[in-house]
C-alpha atoms as a PDB file:
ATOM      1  CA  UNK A   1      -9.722  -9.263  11.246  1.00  0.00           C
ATOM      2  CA  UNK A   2     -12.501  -6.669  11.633  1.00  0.00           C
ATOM      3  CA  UNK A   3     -10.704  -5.315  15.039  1.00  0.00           C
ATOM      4  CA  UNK A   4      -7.315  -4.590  13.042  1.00  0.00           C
ATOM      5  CA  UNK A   5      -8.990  -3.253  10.832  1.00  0.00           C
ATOM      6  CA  UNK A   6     -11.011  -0.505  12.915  1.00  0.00           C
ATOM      7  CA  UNK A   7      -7.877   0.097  14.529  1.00  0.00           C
ATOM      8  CA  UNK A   8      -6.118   1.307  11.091  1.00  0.00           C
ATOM      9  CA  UNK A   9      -9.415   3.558  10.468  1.00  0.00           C
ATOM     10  CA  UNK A  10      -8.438   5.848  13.634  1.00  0.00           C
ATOM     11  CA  UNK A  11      -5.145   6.243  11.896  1.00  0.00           C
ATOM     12  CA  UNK A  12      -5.525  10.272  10.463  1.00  0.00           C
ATOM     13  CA  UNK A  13      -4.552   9.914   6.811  1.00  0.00           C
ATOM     14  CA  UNK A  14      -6.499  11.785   4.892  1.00  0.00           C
ATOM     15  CA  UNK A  15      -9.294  10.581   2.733  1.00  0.00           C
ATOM     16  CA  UNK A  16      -7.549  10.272  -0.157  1.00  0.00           C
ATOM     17  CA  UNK A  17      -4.995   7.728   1.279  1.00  0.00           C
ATOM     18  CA  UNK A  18      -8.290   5.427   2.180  1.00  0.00           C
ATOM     19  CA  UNK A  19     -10.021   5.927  -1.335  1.00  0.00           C
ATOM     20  CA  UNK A  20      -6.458   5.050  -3.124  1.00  0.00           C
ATOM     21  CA  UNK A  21      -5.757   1.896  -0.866  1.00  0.00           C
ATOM     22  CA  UNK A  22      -9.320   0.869  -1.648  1.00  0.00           C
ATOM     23  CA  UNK A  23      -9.166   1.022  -5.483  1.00  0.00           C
ATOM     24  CA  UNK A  24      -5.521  -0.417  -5.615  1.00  0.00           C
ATOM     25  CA  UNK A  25      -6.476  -3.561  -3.445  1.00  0.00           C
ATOM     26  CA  UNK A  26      -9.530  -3.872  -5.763  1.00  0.00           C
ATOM     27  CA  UNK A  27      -7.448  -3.269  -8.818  1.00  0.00           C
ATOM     28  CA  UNK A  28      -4.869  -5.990  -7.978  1.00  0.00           C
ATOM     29  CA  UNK A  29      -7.440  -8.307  -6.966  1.00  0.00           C
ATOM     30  CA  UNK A  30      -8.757  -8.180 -10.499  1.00  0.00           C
ATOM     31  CA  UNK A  31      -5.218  -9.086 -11.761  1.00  0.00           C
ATOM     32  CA  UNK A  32      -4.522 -11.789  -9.473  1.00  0.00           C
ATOM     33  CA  UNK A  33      -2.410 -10.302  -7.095  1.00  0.00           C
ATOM     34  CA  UNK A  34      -3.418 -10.429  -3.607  1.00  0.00           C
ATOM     35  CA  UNK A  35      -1.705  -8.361  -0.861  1.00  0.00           C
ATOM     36  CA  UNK A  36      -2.004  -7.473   2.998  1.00  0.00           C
ATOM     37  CA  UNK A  37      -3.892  -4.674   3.076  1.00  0.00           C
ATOM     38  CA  UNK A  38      -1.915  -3.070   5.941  1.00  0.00           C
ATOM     39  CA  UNK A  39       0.532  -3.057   2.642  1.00  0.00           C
ATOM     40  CA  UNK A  40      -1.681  -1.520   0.299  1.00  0.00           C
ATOM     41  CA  UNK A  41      -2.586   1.404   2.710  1.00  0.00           C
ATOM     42  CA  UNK A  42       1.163   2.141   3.661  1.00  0.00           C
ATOM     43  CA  UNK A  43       1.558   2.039  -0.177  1.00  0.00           C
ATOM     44  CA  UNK A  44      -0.948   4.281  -0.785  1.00  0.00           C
ATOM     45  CA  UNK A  45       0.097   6.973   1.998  1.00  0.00           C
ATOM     46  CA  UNK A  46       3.594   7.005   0.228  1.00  0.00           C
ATOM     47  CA  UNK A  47       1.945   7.617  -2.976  1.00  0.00           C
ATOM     48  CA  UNK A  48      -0.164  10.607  -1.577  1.00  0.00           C
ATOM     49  CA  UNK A  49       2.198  12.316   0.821  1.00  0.00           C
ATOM     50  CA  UNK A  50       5.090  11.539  -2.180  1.00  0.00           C
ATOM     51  CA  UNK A  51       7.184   9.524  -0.430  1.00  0.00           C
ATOM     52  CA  UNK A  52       9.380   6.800  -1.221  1.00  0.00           C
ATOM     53  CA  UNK A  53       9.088   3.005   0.083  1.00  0.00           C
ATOM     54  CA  UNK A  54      12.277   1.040   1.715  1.00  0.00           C
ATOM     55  CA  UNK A  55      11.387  -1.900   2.089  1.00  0.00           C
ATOM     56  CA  UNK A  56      12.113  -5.765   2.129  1.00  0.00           C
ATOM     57  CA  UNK A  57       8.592  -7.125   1.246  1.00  0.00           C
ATOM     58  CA  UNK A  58       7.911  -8.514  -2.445  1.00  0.00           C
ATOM     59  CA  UNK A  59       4.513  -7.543  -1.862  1.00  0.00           C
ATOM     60  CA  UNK A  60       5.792  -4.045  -1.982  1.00  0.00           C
ATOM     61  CA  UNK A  61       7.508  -4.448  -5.375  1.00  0.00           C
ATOM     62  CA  UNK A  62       3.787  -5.343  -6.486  1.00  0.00           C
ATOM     63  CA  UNK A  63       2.061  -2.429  -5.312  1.00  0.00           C
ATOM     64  CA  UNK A  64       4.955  -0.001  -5.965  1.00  0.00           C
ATOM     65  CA  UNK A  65       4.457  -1.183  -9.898  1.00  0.00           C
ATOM     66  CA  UNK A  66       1.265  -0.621  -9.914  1.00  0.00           C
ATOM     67  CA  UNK A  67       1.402   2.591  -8.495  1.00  0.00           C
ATOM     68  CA  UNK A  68       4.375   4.219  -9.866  1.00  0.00           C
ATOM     69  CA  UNK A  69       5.956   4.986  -7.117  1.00  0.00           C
ATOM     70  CA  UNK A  70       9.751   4.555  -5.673  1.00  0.00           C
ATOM     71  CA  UNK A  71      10.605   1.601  -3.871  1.00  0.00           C
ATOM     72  CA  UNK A  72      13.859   0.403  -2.942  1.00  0.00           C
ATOM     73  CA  UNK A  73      14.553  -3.416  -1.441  1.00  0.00           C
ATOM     74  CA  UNK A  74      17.702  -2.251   0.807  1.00  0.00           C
ATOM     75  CA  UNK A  75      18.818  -5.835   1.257  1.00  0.00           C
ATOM     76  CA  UNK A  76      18.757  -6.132  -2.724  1.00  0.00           C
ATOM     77  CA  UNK A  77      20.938  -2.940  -3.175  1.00  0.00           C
END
C-alpha cells in the first residue's frame, strides 16, 4: 500500500486537492463510510478544479454527497 500511495503523491494537484481528500476520508471515516482513497482524491480534484464526476462506482455517490458536487452514474441514466 505505501508504494501506491507515494506514487499518487508525485501526481501535481495542488495542495488543496491533498488537504480536501485528507479531511473528507477522515470525515467519512467518522460516519462509517469507508472508501478507496484513490476515490476520495479523484473526488476531491473534481471538487477543486469544479468539475463534474461520471462515474459507475457507488463509492462515488458517497463522496459526491458529502461533497456537494455533480456526479452522474451513466449506466443509471
Amino acid at each position: 500500500m505505501k508504494a501506491r500511495l507515494e506514487v499518487l503523491e508525485t501526481i501535481p494537484f495542488s495542495d488543496a486537492v491533498w488537504s480536501l481528500a485528507y479531511t473528507t476520508g477522515y470525515e467519512l471515516r467518522r460516519k462509517g463510510i469507508t472508501v478507496p482513497t484513490v476515490d476520495i482524491i479523484i473526488a476531491a480534484a473534481a471538487k477543486i478544479y469544479n468539475c463534474s464526476l461520471l462515474h459507475h462506482d457507488k463509492y462515488f455517490r458517497a463522496i459526491a454527497k458529502h461533497l456537494h458536487i455533480s456526479a452522474v452514474d451513466y449506466i443509471d441514466n
